[in-house]
Protein backbone atom coordinates (compact mmCIF):
# COMPACT_ATOMS: atom_id res chain seq x y z
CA UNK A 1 0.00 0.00 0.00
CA UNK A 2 3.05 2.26 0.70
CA UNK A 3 4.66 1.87 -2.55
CA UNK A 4 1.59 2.66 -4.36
CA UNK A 5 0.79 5.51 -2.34
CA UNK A 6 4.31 6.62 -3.53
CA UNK A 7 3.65 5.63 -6.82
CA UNK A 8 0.61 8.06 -7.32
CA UNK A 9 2.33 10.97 -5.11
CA UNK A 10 5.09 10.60 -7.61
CA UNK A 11 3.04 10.34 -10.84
CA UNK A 12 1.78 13.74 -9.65
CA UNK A 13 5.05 15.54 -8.53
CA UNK A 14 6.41 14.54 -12.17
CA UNK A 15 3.59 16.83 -13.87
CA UNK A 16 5.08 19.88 -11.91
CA UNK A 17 1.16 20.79 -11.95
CA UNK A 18 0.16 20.81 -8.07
CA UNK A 19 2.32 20.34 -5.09
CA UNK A 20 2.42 16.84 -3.36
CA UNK A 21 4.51 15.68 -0.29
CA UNK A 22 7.62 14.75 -1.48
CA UNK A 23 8.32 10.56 -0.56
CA UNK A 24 11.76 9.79 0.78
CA UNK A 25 11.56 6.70 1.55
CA UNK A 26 9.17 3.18 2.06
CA UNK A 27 10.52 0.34 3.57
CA UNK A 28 10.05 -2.63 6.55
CA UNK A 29 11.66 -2.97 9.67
CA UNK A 30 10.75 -6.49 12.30
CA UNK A 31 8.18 -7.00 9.65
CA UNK A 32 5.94 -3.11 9.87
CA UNK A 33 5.98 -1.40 6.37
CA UNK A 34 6.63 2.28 6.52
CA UNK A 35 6.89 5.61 4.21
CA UNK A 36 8.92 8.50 5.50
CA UNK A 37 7.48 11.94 3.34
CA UNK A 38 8.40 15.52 3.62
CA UNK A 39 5.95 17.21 6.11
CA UNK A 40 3.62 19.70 5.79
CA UNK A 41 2.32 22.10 7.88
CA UNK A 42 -1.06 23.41 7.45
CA UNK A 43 -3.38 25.95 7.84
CA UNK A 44 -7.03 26.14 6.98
CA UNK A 45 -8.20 26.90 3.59
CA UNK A 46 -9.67 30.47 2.62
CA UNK A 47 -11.71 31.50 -0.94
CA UNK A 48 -8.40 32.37 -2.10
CA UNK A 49 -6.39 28.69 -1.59
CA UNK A 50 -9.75 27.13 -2.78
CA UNK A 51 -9.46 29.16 -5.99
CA UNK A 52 -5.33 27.79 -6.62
CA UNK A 53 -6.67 24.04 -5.51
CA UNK A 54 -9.27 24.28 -8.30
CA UNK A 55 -6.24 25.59 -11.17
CA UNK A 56 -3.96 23.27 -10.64
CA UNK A 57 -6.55 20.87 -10.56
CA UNK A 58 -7.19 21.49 -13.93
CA UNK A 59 -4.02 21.77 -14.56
CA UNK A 60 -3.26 18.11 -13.82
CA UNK A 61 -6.17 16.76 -15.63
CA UNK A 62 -4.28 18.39 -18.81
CA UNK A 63 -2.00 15.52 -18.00
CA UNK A 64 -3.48 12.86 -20.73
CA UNK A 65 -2.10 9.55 -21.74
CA UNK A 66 -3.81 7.26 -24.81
CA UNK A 67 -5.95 4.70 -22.49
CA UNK A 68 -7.76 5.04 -19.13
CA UNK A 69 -6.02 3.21 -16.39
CA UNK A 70 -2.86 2.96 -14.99
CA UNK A 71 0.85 1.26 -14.83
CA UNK A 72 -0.13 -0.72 -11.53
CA UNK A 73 -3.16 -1.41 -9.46
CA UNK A 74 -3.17 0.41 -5.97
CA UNK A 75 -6.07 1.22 -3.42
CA UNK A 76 -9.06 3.52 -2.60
CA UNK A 77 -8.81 3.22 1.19
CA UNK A 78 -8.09 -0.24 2.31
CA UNK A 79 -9.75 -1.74 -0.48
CA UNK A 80 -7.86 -3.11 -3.65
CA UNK A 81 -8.25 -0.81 -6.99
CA UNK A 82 -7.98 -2.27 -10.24
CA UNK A 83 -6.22 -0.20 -13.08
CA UNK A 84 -6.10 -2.34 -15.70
CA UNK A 85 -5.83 -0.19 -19.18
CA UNK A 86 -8.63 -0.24 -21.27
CA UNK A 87 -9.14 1.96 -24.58
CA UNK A 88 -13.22 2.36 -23.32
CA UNK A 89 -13.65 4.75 -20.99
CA UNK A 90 -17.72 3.42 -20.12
CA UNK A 91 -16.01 -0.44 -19.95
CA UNK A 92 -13.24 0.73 -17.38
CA UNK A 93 -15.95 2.33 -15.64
CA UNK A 94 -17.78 -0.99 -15.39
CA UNK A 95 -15.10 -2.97 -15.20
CA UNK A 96 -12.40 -1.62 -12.90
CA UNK A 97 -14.59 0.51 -10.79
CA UNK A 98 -18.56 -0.33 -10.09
CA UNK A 99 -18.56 -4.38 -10.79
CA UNK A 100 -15.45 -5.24 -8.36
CA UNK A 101 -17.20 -3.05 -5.78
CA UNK A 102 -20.78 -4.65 -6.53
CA UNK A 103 -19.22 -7.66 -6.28
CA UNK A 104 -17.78 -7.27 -2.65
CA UNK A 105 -21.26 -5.75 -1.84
CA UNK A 106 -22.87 -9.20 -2.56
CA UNK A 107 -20.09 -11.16 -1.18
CA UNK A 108 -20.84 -9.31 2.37
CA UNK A 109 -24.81 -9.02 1.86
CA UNK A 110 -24.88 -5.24 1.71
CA UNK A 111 -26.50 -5.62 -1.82
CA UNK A 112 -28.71 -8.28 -3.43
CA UNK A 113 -28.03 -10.04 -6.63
CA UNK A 114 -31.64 -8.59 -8.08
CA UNK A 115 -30.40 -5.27 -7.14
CA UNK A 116 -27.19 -4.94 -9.09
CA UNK A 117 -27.56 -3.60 -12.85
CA UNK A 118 -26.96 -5.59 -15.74
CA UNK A 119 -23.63 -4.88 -17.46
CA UNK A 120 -25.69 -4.18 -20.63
CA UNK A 121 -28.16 -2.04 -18.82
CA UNK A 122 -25.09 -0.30 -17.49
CA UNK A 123 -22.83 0.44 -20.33
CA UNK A 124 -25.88 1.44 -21.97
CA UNK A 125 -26.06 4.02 -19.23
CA UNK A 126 -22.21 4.76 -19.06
CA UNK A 127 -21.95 5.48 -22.86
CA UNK A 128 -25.54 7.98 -22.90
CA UNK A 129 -23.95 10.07 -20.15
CA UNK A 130 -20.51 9.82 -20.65
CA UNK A 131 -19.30 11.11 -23.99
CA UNK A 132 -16.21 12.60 -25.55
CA UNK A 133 -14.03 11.26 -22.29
CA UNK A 134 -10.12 11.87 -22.51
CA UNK A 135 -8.27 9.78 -20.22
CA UNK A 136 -6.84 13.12 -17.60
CA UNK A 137 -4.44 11.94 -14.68
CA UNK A 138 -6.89 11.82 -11.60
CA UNK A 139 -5.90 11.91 -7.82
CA UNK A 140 -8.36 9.47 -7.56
CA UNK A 141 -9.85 10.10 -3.86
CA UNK A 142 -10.25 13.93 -3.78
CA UNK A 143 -12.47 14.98 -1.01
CA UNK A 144 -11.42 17.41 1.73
CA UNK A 145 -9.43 15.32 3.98
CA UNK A 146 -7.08 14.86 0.60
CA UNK A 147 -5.56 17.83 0.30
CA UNK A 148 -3.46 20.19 2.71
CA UNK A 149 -3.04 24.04 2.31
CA UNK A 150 0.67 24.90 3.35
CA UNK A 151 1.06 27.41 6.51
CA UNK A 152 4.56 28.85 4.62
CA UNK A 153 3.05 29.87 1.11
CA UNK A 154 -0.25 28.88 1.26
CA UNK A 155 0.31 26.28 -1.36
CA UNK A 156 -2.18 23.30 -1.98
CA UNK A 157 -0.95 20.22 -1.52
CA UNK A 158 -2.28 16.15 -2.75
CA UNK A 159 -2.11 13.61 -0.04
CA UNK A 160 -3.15 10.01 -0.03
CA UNK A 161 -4.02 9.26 -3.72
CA UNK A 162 -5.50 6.85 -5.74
CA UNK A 163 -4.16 7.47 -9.06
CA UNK A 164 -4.87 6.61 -12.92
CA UNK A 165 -5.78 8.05 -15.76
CA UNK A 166 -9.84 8.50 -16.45
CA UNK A 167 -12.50 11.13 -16.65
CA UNK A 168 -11.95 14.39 -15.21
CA UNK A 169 -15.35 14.51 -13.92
CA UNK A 170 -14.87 11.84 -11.34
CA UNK A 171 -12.44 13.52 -9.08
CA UNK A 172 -15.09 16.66 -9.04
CA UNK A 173 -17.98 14.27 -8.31
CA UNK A 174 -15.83 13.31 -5.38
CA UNK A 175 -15.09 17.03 -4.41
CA UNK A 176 -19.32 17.13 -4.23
CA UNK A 177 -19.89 14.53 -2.12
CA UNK A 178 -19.25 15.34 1.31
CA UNK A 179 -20.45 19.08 1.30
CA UNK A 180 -18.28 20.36 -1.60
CA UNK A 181 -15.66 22.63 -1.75
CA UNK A 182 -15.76 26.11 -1.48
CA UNK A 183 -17.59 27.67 -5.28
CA UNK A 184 -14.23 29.72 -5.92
CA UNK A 185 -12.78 26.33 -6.53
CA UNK A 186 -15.68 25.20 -9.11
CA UNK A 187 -15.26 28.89 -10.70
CA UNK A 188 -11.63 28.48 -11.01
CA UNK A 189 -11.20 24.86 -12.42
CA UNK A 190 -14.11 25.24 -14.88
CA UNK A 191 -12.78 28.47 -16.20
CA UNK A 192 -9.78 26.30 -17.60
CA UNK A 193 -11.72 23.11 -18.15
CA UNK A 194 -15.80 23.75 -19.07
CA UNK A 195 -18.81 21.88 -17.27
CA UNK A 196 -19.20 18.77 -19.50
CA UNK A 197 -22.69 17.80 -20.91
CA UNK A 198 -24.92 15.87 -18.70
CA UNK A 199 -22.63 17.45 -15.96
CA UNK A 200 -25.03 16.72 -12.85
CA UNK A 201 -25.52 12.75 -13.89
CA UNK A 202 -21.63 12.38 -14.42
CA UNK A 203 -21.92 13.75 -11.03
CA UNK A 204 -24.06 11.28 -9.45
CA UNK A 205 -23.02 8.36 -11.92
CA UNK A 206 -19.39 8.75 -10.15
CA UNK A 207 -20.72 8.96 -7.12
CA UNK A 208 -21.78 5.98 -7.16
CA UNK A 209 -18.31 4.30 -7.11
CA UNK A 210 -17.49 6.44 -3.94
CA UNK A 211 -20.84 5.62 -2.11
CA UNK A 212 -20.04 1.73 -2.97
CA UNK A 213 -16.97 1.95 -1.62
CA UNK A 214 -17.92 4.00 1.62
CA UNK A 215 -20.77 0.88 1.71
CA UNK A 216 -17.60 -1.92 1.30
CA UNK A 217 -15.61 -0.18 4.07
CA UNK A 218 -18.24 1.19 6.64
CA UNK A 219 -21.44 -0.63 6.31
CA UNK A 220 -25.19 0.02 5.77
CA UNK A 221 -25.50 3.61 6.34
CA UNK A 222 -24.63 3.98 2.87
CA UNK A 223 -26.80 1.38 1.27
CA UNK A 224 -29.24 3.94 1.05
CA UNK A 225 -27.65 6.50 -1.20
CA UNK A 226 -26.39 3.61 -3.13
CA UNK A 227 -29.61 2.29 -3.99
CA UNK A 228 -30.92 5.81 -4.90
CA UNK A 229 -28.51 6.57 -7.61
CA UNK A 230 -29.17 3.09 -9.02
CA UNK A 231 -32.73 3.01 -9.03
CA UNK A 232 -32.40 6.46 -10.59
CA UNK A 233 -30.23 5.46 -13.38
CA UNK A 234 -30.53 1.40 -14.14
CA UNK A 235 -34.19 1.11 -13.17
């Protein structure tokens, strides 16, 4: 988990887009793995650091590569993440993202087999909503606990990724999720990259991978808002 939590810090440092702690080191010792990583001290985020977070945001989703995915699988919390490259960005969707997490859902009995979409029924969905998709470097996890604003320069900072390359839109949906971030961020990042079409399903469509996964790791308080999008969108 270490080394591909350095991994996806690095893949970001390399754009020179948006700061990220630098890694110096991962390693064991008596059997405990361990990363050592510059620190940063913070402050708390005003209009102003909100606005920078949501440029070089952008910023690193200019950072494109020819198929959605990435060079190794890593995590999204504790739970494995499957990056395996794909040239379609609806069938990564599907296949990397929302079956491996329905699948754990039924394995557990948070979800029923009658309740999970057909892959058909699902692509079908995907490709109506999500059109014109350019595979854009994505942190991966972005919601507010993800990013520190330095106390010496008030620079934003990426912490605890889950890197690879696919649509934009799913790091925003992310952003939405908990409360959202502050609007000067959504002015600034849209100024440089537009609001899609469809841009409130793409919202809730990518949600759904998040809300699956909250479901995987913390239990039925979630099943909830899962089955809402779904009955919304594959019923």
């Amino acid at each position: 988990m270490f080394e591909e939590e350095q991994t996806g810090l690095q893949a970001i440092e390399k754009t020179g887009t948006i700061n990220v702690p630098h890694v110096i080191l991962t390693d064991k010792f008596e059997n405990q793995s361990f990363i050592v990583m510059e620190y940063i001290r913070s402050t708390y985020p005003n209009s102003k650091d909100f606005e920078q977070l949501g440029i070089q945001l952008a910023q690193l989703h200019r950072t494109t590569n020819e198929q959605f995915g990435f060079s190794s699988d890593n995590f999204i919390g504790r739970l494995p993440q499957s990056n395996r490259f794909h040239a379609d960005w609806s069938e990564f969707y599907w296949q990397e993202r929302i079956l491996p997490q329905f699948q754990l859902c039924l394995k557990v009995g948070y979800l029923k087999s009658d309740e999970m979409p057909r892959e058909e029924k699902a692509l079908n969905v995907f490709r109506k909503y999500f059109q014109n998709v350019t595979p854009s470097l994505l942190h991966g996890d972005l919601w507010n606990g993800n990013f520190l604003i330095g106390a010496n320069g008030r620079k934003p900072y990426l912490i605890d990724p889950a890197v690879y390359y696919g649509h934009n839109m799913s790091d925003i949906a992310m952003t939405r999720l908990f409360g959202g971030f502050d609007r000067t961020f959504y002015e600034a990042y849209h100024q440089i990259i537009p609001r899609t079409d469809f841009y409130n399903e793409q919202i809730e469509l990518y949600q759904l991978y998040y809300l699956l996964v909250h479901l995987n790791l913390f239990g039925l308080s979630y099943r909830s808002s899962v089955l809402n999008i779904m009955n919304r969108y594959f019923n």
